[in-house]
N, C-alpha and C. Protein backbone atom coordinates (compact mmCIF):
# COMPACT_ATOMS: atom_id res chain seq x y z
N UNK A 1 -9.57 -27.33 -17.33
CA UNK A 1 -10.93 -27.03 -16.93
C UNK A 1 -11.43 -28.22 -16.10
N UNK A 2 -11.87 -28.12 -14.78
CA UNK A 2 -12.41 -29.11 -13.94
C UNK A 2 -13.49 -29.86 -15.16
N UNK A 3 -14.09 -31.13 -14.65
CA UNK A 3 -14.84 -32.17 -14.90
C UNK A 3 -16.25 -31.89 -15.25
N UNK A 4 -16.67 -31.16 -14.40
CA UNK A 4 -18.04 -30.57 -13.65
C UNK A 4 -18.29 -29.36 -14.69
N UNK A 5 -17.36 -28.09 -14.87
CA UNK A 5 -17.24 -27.10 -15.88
C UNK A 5 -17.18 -27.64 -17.28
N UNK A 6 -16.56 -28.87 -17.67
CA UNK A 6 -16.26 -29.74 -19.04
C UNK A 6 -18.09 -29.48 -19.50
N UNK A 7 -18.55 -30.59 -18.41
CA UNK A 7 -19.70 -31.61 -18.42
C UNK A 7 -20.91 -30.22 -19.05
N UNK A 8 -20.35 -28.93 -18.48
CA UNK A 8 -21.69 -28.18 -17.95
C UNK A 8 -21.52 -27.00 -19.37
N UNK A 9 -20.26 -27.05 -20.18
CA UNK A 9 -19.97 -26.86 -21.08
C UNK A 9 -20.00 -27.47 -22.58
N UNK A 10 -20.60 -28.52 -22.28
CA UNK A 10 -20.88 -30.00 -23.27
C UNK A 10 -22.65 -29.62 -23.13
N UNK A 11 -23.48 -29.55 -22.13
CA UNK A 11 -24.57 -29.51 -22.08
C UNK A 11 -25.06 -28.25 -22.68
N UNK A 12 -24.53 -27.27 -22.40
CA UNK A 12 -24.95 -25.98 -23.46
C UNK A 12 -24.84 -26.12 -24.79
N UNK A 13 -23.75 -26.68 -24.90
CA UNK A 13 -23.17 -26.74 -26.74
C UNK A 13 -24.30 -27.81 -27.04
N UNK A 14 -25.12 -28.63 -26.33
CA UNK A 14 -25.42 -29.74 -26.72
C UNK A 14 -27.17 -29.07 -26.82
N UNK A 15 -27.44 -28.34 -25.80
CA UNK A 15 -29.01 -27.83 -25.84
C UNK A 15 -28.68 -26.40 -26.89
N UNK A 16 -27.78 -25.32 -27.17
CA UNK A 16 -27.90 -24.45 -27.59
C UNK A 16 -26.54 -24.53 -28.39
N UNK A 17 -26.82 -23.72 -29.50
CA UNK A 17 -25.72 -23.41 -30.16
C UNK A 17 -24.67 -22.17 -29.97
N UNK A 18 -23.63 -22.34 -29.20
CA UNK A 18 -22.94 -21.35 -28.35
C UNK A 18 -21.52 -21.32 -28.72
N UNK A 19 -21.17 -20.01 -28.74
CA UNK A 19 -19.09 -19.70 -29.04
C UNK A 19 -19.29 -19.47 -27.54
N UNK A 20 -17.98 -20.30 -26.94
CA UNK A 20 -17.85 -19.65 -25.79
C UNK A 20 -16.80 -18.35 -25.77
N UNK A 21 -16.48 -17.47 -25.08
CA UNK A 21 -15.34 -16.61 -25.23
C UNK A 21 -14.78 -17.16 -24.25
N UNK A 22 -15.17 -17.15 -22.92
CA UNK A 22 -14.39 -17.76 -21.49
C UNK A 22 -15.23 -18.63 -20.68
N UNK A 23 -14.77 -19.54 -20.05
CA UNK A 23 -15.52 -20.09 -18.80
C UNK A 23 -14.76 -20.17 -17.52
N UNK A 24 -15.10 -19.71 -16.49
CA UNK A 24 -14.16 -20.21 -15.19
C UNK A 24 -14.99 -20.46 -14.09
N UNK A 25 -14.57 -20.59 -13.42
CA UNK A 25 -14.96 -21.08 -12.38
C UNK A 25 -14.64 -19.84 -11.47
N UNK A 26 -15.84 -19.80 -10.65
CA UNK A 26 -15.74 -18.73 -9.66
C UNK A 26 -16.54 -18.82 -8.42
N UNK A 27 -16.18 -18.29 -6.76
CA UNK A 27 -16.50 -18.75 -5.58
C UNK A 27 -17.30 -19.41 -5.44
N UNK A 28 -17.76 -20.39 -4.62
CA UNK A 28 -19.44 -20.93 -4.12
C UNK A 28 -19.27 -21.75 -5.09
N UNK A 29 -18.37 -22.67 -6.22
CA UNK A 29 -18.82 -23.06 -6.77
C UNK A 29 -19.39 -23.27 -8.31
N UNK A 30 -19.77 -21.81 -8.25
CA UNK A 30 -20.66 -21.16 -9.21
C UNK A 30 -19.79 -21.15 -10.77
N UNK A 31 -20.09 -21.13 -12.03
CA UNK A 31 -18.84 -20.97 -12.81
C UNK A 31 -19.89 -19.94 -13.91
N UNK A 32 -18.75 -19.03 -13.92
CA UNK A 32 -18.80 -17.47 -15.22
C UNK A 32 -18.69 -18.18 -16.10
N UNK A 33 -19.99 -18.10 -17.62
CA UNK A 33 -19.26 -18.20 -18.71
C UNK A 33 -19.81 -16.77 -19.22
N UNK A 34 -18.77 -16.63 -20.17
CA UNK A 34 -18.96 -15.55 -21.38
C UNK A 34 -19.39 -15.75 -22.56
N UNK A 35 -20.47 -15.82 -23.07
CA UNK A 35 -20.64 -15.90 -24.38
C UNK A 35 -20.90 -15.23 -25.24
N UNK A 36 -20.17 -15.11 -26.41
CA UNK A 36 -20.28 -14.32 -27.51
C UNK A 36 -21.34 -14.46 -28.30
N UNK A 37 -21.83 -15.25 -28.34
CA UNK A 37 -23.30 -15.46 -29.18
C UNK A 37 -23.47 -16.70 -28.86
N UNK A 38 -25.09 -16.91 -28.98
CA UNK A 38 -25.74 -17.86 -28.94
C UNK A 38 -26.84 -17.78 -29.48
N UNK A 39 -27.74 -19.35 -30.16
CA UNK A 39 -28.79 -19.33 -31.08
C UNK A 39 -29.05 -20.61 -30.51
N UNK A 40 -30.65 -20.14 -30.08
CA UNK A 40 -31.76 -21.28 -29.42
C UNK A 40 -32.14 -22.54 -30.73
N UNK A 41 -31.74 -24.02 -30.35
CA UNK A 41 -31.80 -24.82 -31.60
C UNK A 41 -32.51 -25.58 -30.94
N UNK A 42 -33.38 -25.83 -30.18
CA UNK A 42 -33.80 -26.66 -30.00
C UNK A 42 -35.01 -27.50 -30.59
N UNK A 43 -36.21 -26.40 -31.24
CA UNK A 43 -37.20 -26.25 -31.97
C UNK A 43 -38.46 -26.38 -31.37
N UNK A 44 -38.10 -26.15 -30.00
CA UNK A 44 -39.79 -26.66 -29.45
C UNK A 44 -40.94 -26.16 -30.18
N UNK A 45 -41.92 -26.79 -29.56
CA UNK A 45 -43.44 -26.60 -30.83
C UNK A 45 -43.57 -25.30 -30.01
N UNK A 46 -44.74 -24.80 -31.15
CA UNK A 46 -45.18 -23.51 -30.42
C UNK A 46 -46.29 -24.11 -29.30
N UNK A 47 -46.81 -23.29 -27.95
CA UNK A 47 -47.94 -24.05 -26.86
C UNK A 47 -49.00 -23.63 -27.14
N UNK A 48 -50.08 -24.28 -28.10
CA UNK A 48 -51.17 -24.05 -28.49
C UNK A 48 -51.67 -23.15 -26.91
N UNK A 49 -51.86 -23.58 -26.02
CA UNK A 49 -52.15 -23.30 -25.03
C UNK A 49 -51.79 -21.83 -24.58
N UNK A 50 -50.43 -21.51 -24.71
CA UNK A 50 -50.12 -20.24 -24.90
C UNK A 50 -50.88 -19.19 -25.45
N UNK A 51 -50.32 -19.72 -26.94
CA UNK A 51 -51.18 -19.02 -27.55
C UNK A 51 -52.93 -18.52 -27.32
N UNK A 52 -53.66 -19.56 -27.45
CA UNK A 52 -54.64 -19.03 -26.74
C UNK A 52 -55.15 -18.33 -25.91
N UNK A 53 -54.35 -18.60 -24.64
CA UNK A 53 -54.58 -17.69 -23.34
C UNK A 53 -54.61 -15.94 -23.69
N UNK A 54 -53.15 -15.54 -24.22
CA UNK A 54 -52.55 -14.29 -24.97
C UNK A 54 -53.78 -14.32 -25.77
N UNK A 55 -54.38 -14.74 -26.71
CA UNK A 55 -55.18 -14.10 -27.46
C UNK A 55 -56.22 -13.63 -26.81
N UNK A 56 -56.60 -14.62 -25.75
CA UNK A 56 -57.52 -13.94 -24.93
C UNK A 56 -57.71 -12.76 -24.20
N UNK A 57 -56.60 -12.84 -23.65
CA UNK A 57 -55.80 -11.96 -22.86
C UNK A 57 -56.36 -10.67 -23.79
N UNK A 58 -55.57 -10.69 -25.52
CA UNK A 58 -55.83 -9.59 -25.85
C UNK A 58 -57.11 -9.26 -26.09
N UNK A 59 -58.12 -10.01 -26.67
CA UNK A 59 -59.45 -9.80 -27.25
C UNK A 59 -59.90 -9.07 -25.67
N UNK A 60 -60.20 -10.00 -24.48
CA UNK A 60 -60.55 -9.18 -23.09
C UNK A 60 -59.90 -7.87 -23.01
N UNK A 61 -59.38 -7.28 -23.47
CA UNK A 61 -58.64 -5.98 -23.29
C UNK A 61 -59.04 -4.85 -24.12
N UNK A 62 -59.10 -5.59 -25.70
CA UNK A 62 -59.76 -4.36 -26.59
C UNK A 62 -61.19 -4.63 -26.10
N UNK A 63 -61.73 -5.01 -25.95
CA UNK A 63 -63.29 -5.39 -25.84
C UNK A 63 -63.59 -4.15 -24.50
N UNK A 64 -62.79 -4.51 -23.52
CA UNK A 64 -62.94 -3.72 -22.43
C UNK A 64 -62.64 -2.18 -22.83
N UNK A 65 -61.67 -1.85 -23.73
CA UNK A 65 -61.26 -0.56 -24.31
C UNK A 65 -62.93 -0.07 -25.36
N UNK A 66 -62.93 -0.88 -26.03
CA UNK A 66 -64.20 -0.35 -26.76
C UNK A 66 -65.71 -0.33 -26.02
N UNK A 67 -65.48 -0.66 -24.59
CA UNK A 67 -66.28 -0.44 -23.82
C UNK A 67 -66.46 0.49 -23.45
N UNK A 68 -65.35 1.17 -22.81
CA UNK A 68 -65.18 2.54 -22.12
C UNK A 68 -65.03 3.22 -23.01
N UNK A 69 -64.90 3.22 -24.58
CA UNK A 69 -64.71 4.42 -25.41
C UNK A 69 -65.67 4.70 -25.96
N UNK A 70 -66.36 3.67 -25.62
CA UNK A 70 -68.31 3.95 -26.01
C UNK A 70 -68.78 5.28 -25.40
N UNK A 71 -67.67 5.98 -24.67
CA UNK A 71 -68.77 6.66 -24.19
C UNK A 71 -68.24 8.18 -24.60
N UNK A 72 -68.36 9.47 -24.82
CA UNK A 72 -68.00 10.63 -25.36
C UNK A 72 -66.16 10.41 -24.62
N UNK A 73 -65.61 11.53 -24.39
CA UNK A 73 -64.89 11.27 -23.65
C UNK A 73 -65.05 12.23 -22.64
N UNK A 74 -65.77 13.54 -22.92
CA UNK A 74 -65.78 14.27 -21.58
C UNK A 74 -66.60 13.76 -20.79
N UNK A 75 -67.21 12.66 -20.79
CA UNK A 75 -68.39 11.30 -20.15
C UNK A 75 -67.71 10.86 -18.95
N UNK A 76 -66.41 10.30 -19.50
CA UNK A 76 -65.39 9.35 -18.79
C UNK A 76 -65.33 9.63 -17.48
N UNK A 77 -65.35 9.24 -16.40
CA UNK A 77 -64.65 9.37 -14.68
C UNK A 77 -63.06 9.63 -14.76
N UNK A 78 -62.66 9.58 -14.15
CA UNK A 78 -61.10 9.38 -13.39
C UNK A 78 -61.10 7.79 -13.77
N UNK A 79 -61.84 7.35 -12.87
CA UNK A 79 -61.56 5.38 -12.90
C UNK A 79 -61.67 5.25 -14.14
N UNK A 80 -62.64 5.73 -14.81
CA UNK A 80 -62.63 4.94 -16.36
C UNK A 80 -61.33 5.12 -16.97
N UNK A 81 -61.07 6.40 -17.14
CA UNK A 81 -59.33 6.80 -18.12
C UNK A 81 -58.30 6.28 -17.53
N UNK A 82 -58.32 6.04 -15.83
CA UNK A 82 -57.23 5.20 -15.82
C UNK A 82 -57.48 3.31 -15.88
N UNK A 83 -58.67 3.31 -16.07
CA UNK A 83 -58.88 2.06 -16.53
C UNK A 83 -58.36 1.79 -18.36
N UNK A 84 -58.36 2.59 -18.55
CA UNK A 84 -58.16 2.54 -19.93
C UNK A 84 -56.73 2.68 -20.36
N UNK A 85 -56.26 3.12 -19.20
CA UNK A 85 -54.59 3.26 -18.89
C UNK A 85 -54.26 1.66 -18.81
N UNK A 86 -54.85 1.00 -17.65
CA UNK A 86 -54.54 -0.62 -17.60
C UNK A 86 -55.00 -1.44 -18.67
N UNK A 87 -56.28 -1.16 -19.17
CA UNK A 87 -56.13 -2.19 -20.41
C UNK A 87 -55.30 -2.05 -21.31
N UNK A 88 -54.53 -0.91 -21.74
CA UNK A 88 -53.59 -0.66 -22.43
C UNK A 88 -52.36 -1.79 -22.58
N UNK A 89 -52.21 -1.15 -20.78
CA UNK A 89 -51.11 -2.04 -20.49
C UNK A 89 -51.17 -4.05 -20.42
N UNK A 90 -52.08 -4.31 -20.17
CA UNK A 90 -52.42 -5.64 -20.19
C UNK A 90 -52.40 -6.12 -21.97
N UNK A 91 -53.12 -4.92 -22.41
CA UNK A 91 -53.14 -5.60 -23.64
C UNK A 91 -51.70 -6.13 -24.57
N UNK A 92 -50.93 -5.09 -23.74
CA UNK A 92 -49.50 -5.05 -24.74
C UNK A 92 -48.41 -5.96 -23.99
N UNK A 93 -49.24 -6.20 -23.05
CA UNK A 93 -47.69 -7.04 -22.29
C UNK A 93 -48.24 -8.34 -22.42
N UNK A 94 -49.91 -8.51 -22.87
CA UNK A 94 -50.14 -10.15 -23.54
C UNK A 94 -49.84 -10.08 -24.97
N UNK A 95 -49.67 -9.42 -25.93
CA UNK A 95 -49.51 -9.41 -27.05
C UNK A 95 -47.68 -9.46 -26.93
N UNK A 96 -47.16 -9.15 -26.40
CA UNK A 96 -45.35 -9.21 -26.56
C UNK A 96 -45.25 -10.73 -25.69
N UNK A 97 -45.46 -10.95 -24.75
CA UNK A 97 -45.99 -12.82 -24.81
C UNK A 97 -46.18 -13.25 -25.83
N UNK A 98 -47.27 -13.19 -26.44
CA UNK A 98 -47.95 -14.19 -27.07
C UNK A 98 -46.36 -13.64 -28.56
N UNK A 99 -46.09 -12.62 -28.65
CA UNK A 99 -44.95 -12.34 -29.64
C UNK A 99 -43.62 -13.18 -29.09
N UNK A 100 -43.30 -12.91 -28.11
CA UNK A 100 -41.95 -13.59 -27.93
C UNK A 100 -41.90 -15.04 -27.45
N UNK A 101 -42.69 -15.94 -27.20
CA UNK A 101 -43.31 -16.83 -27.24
C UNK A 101 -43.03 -17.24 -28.93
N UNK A 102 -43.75 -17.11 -29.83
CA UNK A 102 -43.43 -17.14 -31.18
C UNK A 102 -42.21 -17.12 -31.71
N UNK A 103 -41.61 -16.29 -30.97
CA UNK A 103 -39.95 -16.05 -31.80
C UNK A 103 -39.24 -16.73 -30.85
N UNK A 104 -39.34 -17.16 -29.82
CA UNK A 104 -38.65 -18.06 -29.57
C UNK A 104 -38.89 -19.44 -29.78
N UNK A 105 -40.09 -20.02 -29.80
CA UNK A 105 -40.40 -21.15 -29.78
C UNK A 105 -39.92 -21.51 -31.77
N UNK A 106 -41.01 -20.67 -32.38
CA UNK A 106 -41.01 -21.23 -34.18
C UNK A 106 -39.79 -20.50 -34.76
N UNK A 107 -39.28 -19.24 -34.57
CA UNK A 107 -38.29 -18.61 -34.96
C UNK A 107 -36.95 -18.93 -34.67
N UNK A 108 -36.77 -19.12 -33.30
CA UNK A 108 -35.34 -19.63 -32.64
C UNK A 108 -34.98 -18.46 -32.67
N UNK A 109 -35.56 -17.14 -32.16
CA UNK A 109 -35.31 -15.99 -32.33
C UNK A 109 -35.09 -15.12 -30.51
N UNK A 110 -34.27 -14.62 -29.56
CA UNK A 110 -34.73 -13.99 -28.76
C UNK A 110 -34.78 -12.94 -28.76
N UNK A 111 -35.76 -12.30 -28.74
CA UNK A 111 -35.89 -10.55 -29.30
C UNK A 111 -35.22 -9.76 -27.38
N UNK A 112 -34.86 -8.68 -27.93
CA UNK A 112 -34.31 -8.15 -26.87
C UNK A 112 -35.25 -6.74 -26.53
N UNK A 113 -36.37 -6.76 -27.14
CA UNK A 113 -37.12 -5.61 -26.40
C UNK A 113 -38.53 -5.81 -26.75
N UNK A 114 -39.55 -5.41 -26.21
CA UNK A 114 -41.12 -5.41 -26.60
C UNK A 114 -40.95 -5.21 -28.08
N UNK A 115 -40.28 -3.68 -28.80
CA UNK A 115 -41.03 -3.98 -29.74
C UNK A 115 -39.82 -4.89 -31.09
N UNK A 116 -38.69 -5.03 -30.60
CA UNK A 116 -38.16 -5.93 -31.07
C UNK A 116 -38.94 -7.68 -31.30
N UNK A 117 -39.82 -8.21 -30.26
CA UNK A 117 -40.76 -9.31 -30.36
C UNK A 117 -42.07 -8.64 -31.41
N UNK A 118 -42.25 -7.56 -31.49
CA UNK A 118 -43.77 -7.45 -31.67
C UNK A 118 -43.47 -7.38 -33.52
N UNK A 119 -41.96 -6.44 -33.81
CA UNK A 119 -41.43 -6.93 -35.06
C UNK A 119 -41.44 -7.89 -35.97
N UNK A 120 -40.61 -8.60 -34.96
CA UNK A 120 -40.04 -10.36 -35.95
C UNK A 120 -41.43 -10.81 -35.55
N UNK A 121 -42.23 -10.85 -35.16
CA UNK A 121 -43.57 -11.48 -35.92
C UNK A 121 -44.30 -10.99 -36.34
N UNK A 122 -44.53 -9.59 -36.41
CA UNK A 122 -45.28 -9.50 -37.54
C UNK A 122 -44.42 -9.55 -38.98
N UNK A 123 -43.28 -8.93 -38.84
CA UNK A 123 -42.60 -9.53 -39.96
C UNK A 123 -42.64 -11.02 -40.48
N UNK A 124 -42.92 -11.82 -39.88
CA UNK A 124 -42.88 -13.38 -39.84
C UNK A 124 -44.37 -13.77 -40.64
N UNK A 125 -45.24 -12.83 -40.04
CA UNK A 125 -46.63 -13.14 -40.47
C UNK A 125 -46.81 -12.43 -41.38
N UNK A 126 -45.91 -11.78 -42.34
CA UNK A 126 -46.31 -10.58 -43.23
C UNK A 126 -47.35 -9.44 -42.94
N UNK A 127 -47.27 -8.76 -41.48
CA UNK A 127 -48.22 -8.25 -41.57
C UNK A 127 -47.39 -6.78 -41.54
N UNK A 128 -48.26 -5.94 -42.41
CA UNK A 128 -47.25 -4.50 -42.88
C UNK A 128 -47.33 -3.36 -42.27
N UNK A 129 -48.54 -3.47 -41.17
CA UNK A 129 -49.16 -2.21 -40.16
C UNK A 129 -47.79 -2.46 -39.07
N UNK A 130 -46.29 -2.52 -39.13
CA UNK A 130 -45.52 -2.88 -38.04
C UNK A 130 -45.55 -1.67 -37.49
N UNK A 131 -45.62 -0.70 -38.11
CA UNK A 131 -45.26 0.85 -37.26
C UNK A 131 -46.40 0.78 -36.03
N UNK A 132 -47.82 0.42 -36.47
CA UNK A 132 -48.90 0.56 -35.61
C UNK A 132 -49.04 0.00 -34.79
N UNK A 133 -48.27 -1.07 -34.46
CA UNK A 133 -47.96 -2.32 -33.00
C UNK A 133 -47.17 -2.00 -32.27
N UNK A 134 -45.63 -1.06 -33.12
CA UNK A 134 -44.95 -0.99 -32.12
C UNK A 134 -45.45 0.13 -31.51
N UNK A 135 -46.17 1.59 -32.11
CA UNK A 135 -46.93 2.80 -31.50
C UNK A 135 -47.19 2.42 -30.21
N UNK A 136 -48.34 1.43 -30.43
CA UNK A 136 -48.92 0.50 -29.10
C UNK A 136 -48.06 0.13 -28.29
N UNK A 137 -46.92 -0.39 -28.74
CA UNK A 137 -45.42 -1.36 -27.53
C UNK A 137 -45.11 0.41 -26.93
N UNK A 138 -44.99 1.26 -27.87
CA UNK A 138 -44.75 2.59 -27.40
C UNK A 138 -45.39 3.58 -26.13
N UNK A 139 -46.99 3.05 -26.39
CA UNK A 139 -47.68 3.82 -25.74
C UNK A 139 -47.51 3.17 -23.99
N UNK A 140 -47.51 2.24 -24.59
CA UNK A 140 -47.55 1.40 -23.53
C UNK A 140 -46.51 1.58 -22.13
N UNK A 141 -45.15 1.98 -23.31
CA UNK A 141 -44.04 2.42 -22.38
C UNK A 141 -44.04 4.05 -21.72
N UNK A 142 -44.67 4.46 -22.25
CA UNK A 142 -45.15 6.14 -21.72
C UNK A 142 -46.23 5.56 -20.40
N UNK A 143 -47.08 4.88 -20.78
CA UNK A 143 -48.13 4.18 -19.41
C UNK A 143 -47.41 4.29 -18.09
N UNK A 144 -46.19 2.88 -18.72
CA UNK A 144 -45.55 2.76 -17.32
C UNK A 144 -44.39 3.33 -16.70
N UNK A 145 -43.58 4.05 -17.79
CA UNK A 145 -42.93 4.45 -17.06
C UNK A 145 -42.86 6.12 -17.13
N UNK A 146 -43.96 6.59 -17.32
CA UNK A 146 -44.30 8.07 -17.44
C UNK A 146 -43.49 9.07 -17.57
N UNK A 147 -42.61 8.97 -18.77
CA UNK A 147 -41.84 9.66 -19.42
C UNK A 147 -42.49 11.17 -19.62
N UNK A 148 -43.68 11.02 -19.58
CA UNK A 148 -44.02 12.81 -19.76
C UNK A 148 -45.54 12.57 -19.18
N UNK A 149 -46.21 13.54 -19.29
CA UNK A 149 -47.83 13.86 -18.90
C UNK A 149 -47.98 12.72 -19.95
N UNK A 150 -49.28 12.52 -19.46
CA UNK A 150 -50.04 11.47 -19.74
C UNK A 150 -51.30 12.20 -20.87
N UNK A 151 -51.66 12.59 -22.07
CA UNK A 151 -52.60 13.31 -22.54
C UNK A 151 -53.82 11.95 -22.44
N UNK A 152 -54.76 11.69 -21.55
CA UNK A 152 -55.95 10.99 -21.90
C UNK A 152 -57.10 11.05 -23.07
N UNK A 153 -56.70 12.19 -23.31
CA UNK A 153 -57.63 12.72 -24.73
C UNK A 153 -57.27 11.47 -25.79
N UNK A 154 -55.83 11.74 -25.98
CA UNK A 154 -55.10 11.34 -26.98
C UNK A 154 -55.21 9.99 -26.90
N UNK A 155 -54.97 9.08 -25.69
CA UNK A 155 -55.15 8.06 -25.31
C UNK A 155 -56.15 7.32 -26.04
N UNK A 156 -57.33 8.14 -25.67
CA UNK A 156 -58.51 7.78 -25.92
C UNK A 156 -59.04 7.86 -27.64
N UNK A 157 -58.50 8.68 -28.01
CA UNK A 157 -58.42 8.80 -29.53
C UNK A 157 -57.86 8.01 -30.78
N UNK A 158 -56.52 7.54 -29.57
CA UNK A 158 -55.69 6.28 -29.97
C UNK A 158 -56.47 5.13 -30.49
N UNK A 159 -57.10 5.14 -29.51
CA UNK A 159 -58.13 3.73 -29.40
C UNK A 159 -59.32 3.46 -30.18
N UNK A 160 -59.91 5.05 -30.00
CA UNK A 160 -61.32 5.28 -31.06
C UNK A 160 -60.66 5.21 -32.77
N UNK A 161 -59.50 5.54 -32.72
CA UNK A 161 -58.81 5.04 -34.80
C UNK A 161 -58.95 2.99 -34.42
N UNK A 162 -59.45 2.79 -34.02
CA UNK A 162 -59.04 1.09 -33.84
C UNK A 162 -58.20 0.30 -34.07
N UNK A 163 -58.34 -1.09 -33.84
CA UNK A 163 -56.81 -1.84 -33.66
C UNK A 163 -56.88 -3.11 -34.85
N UNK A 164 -57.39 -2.46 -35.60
CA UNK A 164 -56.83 -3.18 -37.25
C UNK A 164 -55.85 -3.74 -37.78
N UNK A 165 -54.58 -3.02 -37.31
CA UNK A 165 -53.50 -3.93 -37.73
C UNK A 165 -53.60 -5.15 -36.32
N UNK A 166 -53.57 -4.46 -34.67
CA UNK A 166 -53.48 -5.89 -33.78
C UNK A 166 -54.81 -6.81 -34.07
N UNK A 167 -55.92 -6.60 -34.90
CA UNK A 167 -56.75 -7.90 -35.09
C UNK A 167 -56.08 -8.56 -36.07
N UNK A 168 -55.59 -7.71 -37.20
CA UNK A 168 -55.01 -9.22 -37.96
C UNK A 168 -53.53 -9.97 -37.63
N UNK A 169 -53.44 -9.18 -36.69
CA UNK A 169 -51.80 -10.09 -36.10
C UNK A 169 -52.40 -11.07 -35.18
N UNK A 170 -53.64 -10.64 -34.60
CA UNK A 170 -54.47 -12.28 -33.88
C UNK A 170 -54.77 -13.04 -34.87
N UNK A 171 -55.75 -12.36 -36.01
CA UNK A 171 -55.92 -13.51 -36.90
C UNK A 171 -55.03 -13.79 -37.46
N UNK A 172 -53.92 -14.15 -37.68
CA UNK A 172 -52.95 -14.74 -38.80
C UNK A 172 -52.61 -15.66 -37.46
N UNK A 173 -52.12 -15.14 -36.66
CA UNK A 173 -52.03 -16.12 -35.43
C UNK A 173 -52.74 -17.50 -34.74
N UNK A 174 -54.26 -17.08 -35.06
CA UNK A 174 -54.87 -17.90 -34.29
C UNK A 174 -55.14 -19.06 -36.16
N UNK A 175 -54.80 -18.66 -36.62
CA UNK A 175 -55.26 -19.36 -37.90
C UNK A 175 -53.65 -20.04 -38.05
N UNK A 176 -52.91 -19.49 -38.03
CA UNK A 176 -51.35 -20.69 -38.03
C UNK A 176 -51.75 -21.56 -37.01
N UNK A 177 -52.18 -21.00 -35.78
CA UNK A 177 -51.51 -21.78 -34.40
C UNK A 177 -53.05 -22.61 -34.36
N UNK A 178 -54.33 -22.87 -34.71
CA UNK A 178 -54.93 -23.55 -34.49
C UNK A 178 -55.12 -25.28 -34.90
């Protein structure tokens, strides 16, 4: 194994905990490795800063949702329901941040899907509403990638049962991480 591939194979094993299966070297330079597993050891702190932002992120989002659901729903515009389409989405793609963020930083965990992150922490935080976060990681994925009609009724109904289990996955959050 060249010098350069040794060196660059010493630095992984040395930042991460890694089986290699193969390494080579391939055109440009560039070198393939294969790895069979790997586990993040490094332990960085969690970024208070992070965290915060994401919480914000989420509180601005339900706040904005219980804005627009203030109102009947046959009330609603076009703009409003698909506004309510985007806070959706904002809300859940700062909450799987502010989740995978967590599992990687305090867990040493890399989750491999939204609701795989939104899991291992609430599992982490004991919180037991997990079905009702990932619904949300769920709905979220019907939003964007519009797997079927869109029912806005339902949407909206979603929202009017409230987000009880995602407030106490902020609060357990903002109360560890403060």
């Amino acid at each position: 194994m060249p010098v350069i591939t040794t060196i660059i194979v010493a630095l992984f094993r040395h930042i991460l905990e890694v089986n290699f299966k193969e390494v080579n070297l391939i055109p440009d330079s560039c070198i393939d490795i294969h790895i069979t597993e790997w586990r993040y050891k490094l332990g960085m702190p969690v970024d208070l800063d992070v965290v915060r932002s994401r919480v914000s992120d989420i509180k601005a989002s339900i706040q904005e949702l219980y804005r627009l659901t203030s109102k009947r729903y046959n009330e609603l515009s076009i703009d409003e329901k698909y506004s309510i389409r985007y806070n959706i989405i904002v809300l859940v793609e700062a909450l799987v941040a502010l989740c995978s963020h967590i599992a990687v930083e305090e867990l040493g965990k890399i989750p491999r899907s939204y609701r795989e992150s939104v899991r291992t922490v609430a599992e982490y935080l004991n919180i037991p509403c997990i079905d009702d976060l990932e619904a949300l990681v769920g709905l979220r994925n019907l939003l964007i990638h519009r797997y079927q009609i869109i029912l806005d009724d339902k949407v909206y109904s979603f929202i009017k049962e409230d987000f009880k289990c995602l407030h106490r996955l902020v609060k357990e959050v903002m109360e560890r991480y403060q």
